[in-house]
N, C-alpha and C. Protein backbone atom coordinates (compact mmCIF):
# COMPACT_ATOMS: atom_id res chain seq x y z
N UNK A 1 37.76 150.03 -72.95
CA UNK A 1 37.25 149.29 -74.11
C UNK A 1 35.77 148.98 -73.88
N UNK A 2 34.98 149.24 -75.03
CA UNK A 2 33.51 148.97 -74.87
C UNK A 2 33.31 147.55 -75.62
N UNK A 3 32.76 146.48 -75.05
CA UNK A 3 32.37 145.48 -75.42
C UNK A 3 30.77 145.17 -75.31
N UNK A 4 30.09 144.90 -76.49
CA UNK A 4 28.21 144.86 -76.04
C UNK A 4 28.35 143.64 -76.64
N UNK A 5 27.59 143.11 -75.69
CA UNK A 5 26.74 141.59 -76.29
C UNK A 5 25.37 141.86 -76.69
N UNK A 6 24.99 141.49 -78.09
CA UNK A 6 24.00 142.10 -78.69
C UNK A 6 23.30 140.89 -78.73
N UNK A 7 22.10 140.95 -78.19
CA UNK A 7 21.31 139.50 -78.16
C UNK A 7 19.52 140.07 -78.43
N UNK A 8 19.39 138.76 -79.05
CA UNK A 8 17.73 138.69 -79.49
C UNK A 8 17.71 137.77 -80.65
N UNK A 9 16.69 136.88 -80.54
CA UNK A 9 16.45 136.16 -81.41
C UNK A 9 16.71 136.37 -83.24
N UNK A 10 17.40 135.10 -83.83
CA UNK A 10 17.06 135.66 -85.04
C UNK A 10 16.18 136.31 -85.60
N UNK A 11 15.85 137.39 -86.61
CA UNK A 11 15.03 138.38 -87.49
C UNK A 11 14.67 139.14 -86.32
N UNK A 12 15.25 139.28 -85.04
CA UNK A 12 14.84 140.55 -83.80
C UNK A 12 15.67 142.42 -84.61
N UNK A 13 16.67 142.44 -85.72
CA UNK A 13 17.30 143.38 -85.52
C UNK A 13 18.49 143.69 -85.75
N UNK A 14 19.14 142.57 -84.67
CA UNK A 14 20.50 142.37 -84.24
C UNK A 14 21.53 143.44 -85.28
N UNK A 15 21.05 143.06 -86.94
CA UNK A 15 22.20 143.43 -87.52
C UNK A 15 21.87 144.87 -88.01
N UNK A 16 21.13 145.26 -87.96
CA UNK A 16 20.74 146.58 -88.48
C UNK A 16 20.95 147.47 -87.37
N UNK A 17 20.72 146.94 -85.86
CA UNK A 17 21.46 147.63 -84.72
C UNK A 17 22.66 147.49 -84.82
N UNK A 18 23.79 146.41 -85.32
CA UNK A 18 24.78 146.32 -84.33
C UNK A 18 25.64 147.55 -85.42
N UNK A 19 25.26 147.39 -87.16
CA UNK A 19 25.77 148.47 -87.70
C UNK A 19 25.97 149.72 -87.41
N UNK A 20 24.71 150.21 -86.66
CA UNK A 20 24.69 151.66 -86.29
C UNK A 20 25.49 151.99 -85.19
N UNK A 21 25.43 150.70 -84.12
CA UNK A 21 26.27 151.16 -82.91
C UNK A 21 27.87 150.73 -83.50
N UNK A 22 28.09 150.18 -84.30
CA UNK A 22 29.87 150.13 -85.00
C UNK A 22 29.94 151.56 -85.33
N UNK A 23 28.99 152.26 -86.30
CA UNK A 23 29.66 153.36 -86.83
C UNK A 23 29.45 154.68 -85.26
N UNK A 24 28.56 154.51 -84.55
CA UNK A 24 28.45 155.57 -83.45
C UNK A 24 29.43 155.37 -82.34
N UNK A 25 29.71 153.95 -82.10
CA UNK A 25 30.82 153.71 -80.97
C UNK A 25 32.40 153.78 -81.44
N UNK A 26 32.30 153.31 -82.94
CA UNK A 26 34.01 152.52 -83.62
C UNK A 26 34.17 151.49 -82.85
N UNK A 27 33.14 150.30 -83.42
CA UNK A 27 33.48 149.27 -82.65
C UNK A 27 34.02 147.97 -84.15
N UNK A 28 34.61 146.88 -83.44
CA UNK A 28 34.47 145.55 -84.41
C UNK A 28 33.38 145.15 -84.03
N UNK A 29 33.06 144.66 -85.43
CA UNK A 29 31.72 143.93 -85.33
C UNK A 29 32.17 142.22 -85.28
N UNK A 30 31.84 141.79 -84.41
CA UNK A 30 32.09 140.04 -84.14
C UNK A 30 30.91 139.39 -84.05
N UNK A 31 30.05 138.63 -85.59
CA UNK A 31 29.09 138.01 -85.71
C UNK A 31 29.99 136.48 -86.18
N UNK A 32 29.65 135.71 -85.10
CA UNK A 32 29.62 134.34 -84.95
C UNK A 32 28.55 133.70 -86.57
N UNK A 33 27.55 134.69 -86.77
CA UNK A 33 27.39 134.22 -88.09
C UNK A 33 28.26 134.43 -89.28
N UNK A 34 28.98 135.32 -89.71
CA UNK A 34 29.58 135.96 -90.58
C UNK A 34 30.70 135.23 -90.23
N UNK A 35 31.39 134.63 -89.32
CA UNK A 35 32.84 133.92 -89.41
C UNK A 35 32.26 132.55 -89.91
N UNK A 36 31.09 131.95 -89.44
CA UNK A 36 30.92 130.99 -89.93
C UNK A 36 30.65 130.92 -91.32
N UNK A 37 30.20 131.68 -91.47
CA UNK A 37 29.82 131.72 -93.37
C UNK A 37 30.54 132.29 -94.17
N UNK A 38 32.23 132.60 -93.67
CA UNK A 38 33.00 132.71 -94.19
C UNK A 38 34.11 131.90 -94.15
N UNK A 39 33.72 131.03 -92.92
CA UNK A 39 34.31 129.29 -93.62
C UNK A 39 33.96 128.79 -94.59
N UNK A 40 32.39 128.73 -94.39
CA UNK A 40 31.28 128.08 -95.44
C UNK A 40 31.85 127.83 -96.91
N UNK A 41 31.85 129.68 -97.42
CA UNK A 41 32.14 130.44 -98.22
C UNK A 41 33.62 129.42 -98.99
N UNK A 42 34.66 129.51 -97.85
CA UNK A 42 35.45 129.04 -98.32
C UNK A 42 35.88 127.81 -98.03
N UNK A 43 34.73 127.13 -98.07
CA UNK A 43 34.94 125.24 -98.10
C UNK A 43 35.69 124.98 -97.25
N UNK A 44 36.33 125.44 -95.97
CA UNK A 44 37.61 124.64 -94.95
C UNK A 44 35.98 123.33 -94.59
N UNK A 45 36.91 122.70 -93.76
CA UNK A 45 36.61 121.28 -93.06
C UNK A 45 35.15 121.87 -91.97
N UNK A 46 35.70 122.58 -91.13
CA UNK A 46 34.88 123.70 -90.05
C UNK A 46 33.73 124.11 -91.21
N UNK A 47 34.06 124.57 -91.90
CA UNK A 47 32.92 125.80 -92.56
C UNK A 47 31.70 124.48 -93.44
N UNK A 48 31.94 123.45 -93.84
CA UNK A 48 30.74 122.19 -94.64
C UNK A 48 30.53 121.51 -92.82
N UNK A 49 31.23 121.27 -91.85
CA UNK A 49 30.66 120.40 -90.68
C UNK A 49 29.22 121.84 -90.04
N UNK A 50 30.09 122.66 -90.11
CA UNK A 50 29.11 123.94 -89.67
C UNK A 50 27.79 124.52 -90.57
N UNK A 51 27.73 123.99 -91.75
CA UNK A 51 26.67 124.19 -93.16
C UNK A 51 25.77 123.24 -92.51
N UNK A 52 26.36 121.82 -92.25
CA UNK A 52 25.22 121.12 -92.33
C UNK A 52 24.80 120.89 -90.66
N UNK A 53 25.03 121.70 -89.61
CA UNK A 53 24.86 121.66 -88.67
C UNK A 53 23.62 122.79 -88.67
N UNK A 54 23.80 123.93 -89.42
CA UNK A 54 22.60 125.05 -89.86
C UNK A 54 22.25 124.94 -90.90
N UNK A 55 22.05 123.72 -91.66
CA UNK A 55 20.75 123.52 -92.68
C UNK A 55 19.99 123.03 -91.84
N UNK A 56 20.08 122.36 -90.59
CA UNK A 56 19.27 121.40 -89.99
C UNK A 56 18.75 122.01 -88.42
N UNK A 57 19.42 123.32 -88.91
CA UNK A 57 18.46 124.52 -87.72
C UNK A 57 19.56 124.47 -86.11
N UNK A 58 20.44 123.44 -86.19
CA UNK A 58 21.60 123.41 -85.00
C UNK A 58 22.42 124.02 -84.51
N UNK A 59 23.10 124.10 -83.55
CA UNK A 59 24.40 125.33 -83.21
C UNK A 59 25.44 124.50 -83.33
N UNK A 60 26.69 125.29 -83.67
CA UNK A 60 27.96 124.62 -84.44
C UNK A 60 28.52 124.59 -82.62
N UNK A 61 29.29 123.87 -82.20
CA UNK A 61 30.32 123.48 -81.10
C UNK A 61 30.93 124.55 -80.49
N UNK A 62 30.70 124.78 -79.12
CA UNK A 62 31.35 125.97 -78.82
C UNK A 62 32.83 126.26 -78.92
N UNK A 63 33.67 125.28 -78.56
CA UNK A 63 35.49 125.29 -79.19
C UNK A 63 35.71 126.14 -80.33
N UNK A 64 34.70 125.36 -81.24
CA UNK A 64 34.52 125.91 -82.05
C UNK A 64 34.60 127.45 -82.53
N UNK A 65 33.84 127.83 -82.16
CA UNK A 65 33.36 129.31 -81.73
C UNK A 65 34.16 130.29 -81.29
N UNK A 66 34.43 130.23 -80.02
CA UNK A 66 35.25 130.71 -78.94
C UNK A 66 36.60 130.68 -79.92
N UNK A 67 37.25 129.69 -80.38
CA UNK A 67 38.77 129.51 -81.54
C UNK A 67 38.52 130.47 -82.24
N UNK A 68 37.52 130.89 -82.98
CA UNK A 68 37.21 131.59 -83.89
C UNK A 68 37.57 133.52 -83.34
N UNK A 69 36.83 133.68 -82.32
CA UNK A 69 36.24 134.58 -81.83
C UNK A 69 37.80 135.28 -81.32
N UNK A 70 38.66 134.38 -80.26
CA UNK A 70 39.82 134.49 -79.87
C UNK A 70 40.81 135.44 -81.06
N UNK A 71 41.12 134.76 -82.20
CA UNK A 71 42.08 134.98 -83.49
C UNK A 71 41.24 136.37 -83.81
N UNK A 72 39.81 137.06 -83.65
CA UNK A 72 39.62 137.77 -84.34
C UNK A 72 39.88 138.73 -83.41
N UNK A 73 39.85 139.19 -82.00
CA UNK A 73 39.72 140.17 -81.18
C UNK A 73 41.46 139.76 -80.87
N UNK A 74 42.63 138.89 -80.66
CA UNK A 74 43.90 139.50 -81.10
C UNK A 74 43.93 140.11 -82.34
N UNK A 75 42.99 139.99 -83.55
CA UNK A 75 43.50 140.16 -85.00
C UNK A 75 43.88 142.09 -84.40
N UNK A 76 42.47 142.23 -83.81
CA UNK A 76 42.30 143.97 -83.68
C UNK A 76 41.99 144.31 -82.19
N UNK A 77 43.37 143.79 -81.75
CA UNK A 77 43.55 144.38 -80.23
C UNK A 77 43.59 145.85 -80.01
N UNK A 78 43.76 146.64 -80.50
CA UNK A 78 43.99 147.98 -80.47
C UNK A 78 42.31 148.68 -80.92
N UNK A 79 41.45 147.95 -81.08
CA UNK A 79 39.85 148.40 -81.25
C UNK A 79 39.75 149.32 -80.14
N UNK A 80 38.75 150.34 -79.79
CA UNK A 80 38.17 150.78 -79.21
C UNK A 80 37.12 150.17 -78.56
N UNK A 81 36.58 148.72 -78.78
CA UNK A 81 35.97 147.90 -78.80
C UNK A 81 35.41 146.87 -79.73
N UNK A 82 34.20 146.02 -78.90
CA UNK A 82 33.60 144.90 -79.70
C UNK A 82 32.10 145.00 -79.75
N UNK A 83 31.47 144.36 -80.75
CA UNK A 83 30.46 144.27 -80.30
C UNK A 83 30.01 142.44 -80.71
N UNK A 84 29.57 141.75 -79.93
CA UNK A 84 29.31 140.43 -80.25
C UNK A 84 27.88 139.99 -80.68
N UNK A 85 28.06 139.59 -81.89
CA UNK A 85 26.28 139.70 -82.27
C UNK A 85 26.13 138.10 -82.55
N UNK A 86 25.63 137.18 -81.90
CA UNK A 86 24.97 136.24 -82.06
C UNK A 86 25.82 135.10 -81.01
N UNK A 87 26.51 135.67 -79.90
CA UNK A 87 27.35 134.88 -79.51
C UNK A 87 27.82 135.69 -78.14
N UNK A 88 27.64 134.97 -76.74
CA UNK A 88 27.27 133.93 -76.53
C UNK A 88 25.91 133.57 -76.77
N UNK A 89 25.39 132.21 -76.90
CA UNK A 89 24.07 131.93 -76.64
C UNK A 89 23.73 130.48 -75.63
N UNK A 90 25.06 130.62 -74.93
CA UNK A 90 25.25 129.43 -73.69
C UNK A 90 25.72 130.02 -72.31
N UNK A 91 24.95 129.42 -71.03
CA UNK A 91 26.47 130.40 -70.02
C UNK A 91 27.70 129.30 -70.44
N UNK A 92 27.63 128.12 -70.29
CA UNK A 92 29.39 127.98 -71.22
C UNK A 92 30.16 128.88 -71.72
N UNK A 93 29.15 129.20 -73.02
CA UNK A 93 30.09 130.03 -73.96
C UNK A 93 30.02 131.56 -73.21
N UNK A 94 29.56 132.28 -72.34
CA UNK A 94 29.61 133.52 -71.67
C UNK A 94 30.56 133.53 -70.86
N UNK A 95 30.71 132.34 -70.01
CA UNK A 95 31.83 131.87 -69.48
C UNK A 95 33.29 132.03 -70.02
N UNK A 96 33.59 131.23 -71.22
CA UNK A 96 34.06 131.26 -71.79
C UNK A 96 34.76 132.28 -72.52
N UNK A 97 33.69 133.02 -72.81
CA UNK A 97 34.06 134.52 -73.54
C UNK A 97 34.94 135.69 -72.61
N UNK A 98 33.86 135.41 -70.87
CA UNK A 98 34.72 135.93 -70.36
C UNK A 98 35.94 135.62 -69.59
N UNK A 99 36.40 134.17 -69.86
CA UNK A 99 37.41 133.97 -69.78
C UNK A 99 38.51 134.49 -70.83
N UNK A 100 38.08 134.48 -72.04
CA UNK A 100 39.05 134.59 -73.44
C UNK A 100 39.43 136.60 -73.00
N UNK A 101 38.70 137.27 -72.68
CA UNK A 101 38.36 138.28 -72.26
C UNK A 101 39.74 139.12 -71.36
N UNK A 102 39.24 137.91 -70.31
CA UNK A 102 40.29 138.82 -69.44
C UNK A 102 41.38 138.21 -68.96
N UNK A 103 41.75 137.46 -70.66
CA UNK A 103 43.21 136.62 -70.21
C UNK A 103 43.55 137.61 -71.26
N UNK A 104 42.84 138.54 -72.13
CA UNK A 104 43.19 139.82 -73.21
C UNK A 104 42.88 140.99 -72.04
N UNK A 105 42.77 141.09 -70.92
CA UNK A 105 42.88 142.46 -69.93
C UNK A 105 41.69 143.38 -70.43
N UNK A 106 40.35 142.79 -70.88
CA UNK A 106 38.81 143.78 -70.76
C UNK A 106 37.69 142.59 -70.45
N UNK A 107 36.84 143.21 -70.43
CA UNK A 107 35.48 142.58 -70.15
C UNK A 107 34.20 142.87 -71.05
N UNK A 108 33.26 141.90 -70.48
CA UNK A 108 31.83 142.86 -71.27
C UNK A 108 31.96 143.64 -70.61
N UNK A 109 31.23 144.78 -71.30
CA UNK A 109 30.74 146.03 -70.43
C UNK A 109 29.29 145.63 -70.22
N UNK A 110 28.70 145.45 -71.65
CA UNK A 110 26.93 145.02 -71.29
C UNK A 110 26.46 144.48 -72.37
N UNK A 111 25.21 143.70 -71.44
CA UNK A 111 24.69 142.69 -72.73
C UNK A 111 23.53 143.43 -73.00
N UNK A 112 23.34 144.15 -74.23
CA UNK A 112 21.77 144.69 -74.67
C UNK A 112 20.61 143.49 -75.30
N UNK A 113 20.02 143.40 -74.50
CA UNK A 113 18.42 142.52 -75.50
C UNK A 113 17.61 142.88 -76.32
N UNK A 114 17.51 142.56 -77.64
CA UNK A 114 16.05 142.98 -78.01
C UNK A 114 15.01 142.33 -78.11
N UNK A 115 13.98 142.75 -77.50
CA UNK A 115 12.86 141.58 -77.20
C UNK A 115 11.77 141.77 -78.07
N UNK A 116 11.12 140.61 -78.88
CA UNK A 116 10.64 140.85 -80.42
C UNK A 116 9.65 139.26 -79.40
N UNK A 117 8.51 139.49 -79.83
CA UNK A 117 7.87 138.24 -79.75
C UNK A 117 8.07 137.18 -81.24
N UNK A 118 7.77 136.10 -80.96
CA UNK A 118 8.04 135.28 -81.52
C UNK A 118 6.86 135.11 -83.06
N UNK A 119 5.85 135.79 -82.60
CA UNK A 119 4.81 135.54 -84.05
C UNK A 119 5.85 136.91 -85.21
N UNK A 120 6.31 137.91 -84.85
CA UNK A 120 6.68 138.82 -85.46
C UNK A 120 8.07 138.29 -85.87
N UNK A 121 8.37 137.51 -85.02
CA UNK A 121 9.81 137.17 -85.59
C UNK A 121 9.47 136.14 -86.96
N UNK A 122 8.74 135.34 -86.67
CA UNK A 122 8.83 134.29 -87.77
C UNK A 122 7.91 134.96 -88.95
N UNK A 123 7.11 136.19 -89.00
CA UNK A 123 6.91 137.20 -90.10
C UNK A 123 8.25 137.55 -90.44
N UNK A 124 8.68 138.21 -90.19
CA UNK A 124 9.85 139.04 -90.09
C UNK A 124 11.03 138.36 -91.20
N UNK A 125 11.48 136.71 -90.44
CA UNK A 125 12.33 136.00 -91.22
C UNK A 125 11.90 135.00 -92.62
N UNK A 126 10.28 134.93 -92.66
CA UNK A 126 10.07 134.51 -93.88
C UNK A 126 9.90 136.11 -94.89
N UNK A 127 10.34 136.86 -94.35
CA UNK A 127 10.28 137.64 -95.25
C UNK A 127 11.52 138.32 -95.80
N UNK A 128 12.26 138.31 -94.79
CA UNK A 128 13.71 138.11 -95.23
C UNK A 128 14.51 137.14 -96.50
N UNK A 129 13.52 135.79 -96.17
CA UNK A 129 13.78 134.49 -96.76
C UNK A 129 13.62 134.94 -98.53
N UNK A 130 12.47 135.59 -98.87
CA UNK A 130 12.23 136.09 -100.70
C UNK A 130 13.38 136.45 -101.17
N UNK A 131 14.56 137.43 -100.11
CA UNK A 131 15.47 138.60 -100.80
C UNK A 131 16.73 137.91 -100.01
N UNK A 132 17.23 137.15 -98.99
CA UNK A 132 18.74 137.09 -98.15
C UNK A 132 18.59 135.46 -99.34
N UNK A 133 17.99 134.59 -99.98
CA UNK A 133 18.44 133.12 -100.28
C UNK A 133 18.75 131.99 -99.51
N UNK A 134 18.87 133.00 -98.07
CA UNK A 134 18.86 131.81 -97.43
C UNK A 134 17.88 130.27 -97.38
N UNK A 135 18.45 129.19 -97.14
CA UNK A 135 17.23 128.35 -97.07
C UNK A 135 16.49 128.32 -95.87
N UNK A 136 17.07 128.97 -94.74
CA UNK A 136 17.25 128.53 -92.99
C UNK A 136 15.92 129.56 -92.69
N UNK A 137 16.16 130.94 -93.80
CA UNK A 137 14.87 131.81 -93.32
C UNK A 137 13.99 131.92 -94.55
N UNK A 138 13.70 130.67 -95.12
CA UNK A 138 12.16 130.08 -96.10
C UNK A 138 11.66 129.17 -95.67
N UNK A 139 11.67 128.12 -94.13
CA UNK A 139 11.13 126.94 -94.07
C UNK A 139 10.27 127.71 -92.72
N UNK A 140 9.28 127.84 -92.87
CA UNK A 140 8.76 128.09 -91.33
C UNK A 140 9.04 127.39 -90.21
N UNK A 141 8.62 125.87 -90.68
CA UNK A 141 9.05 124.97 -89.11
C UNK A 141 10.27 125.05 -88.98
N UNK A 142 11.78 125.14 -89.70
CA UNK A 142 12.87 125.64 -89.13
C UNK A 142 12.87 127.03 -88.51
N UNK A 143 12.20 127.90 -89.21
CA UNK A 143 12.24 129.14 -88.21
C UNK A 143 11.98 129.14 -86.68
N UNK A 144 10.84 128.44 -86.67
CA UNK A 144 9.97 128.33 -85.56
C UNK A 144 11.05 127.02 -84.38
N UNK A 145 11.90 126.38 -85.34
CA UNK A 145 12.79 125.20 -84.31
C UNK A 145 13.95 126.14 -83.97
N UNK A 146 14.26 127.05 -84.55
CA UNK A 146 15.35 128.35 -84.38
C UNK A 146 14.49 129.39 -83.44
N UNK A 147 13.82 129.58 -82.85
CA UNK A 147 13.18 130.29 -82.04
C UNK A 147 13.18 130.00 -80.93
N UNK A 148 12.46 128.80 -81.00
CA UNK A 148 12.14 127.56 -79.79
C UNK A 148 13.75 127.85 -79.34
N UNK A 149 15.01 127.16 -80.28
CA UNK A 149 16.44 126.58 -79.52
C UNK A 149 16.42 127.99 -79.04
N UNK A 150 16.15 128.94 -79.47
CA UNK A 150 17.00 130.20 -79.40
C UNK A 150 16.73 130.77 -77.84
N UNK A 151 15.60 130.54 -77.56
CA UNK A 151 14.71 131.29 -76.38
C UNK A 151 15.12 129.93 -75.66
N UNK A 152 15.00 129.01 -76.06
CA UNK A 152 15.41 127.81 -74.12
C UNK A 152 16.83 128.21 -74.16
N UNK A 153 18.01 127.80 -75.15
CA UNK A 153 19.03 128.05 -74.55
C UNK A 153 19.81 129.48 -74.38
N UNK A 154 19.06 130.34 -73.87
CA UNK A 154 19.54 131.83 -74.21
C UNK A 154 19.42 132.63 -72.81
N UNK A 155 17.65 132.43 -72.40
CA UNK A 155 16.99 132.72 -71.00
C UNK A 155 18.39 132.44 -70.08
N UNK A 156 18.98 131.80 -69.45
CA UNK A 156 20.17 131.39 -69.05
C UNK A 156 21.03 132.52 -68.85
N UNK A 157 21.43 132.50 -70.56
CA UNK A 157 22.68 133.74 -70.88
C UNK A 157 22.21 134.88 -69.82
N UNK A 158 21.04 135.28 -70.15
CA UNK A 158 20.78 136.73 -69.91
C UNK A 158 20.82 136.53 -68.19
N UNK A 159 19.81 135.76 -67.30
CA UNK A 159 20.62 135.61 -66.23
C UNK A 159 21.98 135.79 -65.76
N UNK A 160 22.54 135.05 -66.38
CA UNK A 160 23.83 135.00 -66.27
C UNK A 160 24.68 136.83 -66.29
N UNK A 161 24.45 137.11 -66.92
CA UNK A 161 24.86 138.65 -67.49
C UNK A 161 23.90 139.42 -66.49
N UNK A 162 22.63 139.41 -66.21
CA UNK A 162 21.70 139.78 -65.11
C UNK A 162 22.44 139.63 -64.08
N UNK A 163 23.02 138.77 -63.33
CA UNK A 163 24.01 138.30 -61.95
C UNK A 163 24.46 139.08 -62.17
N UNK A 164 25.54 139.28 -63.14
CA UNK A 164 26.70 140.44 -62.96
C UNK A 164 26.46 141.73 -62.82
N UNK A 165 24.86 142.11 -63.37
CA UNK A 165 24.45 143.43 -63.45
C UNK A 165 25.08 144.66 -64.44
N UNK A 166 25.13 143.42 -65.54
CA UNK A 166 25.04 143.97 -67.24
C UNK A 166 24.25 144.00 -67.92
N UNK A 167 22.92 143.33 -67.59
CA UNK A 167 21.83 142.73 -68.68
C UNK A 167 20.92 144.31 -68.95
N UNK A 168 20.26 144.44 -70.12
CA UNK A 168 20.01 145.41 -70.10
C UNK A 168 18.67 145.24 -71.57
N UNK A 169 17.17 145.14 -71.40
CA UNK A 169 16.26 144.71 -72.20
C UNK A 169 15.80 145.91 -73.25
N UNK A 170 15.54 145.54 -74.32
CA UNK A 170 15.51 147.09 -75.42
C UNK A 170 14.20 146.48 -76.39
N UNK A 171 13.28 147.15 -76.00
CA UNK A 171 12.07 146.83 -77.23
C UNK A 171 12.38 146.62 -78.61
N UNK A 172 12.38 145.47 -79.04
CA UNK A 172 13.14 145.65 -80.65
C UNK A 172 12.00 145.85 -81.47
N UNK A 173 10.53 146.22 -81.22
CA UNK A 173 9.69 146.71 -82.35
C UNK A 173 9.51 147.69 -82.19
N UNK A 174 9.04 148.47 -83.55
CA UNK A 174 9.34 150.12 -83.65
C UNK A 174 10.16 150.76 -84.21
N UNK A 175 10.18 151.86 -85.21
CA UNK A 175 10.98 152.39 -85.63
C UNK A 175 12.70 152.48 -85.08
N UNK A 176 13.66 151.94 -86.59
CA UNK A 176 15.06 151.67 -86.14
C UNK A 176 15.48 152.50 -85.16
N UNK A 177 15.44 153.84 -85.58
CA UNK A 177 15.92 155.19 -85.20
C UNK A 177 15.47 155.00 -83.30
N UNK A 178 14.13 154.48 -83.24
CA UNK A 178 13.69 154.65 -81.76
C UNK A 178 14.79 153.99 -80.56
N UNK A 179 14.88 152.44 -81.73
CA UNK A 179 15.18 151.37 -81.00
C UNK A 179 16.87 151.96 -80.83
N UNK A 180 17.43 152.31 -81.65
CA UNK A 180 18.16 152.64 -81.66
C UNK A 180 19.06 153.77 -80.43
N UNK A 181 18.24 154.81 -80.67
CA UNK A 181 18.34 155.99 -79.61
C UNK A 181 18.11 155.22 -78.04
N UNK A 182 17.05 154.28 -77.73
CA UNK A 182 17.24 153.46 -76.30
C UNK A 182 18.12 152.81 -76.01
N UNK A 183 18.97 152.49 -77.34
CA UNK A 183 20.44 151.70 -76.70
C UNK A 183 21.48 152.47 -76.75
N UNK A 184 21.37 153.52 -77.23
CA UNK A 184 22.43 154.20 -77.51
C UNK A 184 22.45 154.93 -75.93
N UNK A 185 21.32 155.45 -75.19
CA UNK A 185 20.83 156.00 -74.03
C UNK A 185 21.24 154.94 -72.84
N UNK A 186 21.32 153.90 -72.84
CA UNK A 186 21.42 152.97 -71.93
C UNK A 186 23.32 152.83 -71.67
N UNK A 187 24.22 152.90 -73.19
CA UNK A 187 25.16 152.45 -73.51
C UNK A 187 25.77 153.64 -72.71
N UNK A 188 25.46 154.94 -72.98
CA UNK A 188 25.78 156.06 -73.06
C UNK A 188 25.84 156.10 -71.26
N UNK A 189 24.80 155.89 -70.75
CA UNK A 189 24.52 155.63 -69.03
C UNK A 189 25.99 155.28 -68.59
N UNK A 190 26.18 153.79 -69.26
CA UNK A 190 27.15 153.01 -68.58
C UNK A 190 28.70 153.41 -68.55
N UNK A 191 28.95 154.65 -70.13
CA UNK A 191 30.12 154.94 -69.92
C UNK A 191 29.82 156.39 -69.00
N UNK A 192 29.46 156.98 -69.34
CA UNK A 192 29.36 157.93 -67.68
C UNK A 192 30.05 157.21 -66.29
N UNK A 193 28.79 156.09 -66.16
CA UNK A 193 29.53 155.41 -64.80
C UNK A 193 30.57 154.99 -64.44
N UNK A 194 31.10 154.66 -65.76
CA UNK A 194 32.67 154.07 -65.85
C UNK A 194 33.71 155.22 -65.76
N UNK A 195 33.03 156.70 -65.85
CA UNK A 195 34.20 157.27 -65.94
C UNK A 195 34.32 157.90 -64.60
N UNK A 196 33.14 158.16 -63.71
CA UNK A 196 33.34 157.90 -61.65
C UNK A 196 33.98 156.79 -61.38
């Protein structure tokens, strides 16, 4: 089973990569955003405590999370894999994940980064902000307080995944196709190795 932890700051990518590697690997796609905003969506208790935790630029509770994450990878145990896009962004929750992990008998395989500096990112997501409606990517100083949280509590993660000797850094500016083909090259490395 191939599992990638897809990490980089909001407006780095994330989702325009993690699509291409679903349709090239056959993976589930598991965005910690998309479950949440499909509480949102549908008004439960979780989905308005979690709205107003990200109108105000915050991260929703890891229990939280992890509950979520659990129900969706039994939903489709029989995947060929996962790919996790916005989650972990704690070693808690990495912890965690790989606990939920291999009480289900797999692991990460690897965490890919994309590394986007921060002036391009906050271009990037007010420009997103005209056409997605969001409110979270039209306020600059929330962008810029979503950057800030994103990069202190994250540096960590990637350590963390670095120890194990999964971490794995991917230029996220530059043509999709480029960025693309370097992860696909890196991913591609690791199942080779797995199969010595």
């Amino acid at each position: 089973m191939l599992n990638i932890v897809l990490f980089g700051p909001p407006g780095a990518g994330k989702g325009t990569q993690s699509q291409k590697l679903i349709d090239k690997y056959n993976l589930i796609h598991l965005s910690t955003g998309d479950l949440l905003r499909s509480e949102i969506a549908a008004g439960t208790e979780l989905g308005m405590k979690a709205k107003s935790l990200m109108d105000n630029g915050l991260l929703v509770p890891d229990e939280v999370v992890i509950g979520m994450i659990a129900n969706k990878v039994k939903e489709n145990n029989h995947a060929g894999g996962f790919i996790f896009d916005g989650f972990p962004r704690t070693v808690p929750q990495a912890q965690g994940l790989d606990k939920l992990l291999m009480d289900l008998g797999t692991e990460i395989s690897c965490m890919i980064a994309l590394k986007v500096d921060d002036e391009e990112l906050t271009k990037r997501l007010l420009l997103r902000g005209q056409t997605s409606g969001r409110p979270d990517d039209q306020n600059e100083e929330l962008i810029r307080k979503r950057v800030v949280e994103y990069n202190t509590k994250t540096t960590p993660v990637a350590d963390y995944y670095a120890g194990q000797n999964k971490y794995c850094a991917v230029d996220g500016i530059g043509e999709i196709e480029e960025i693309f083909h370097n992860i696909c090259e890196h991913i591609d490395n690791l199942k080779e190795k797995q199969k010595k």
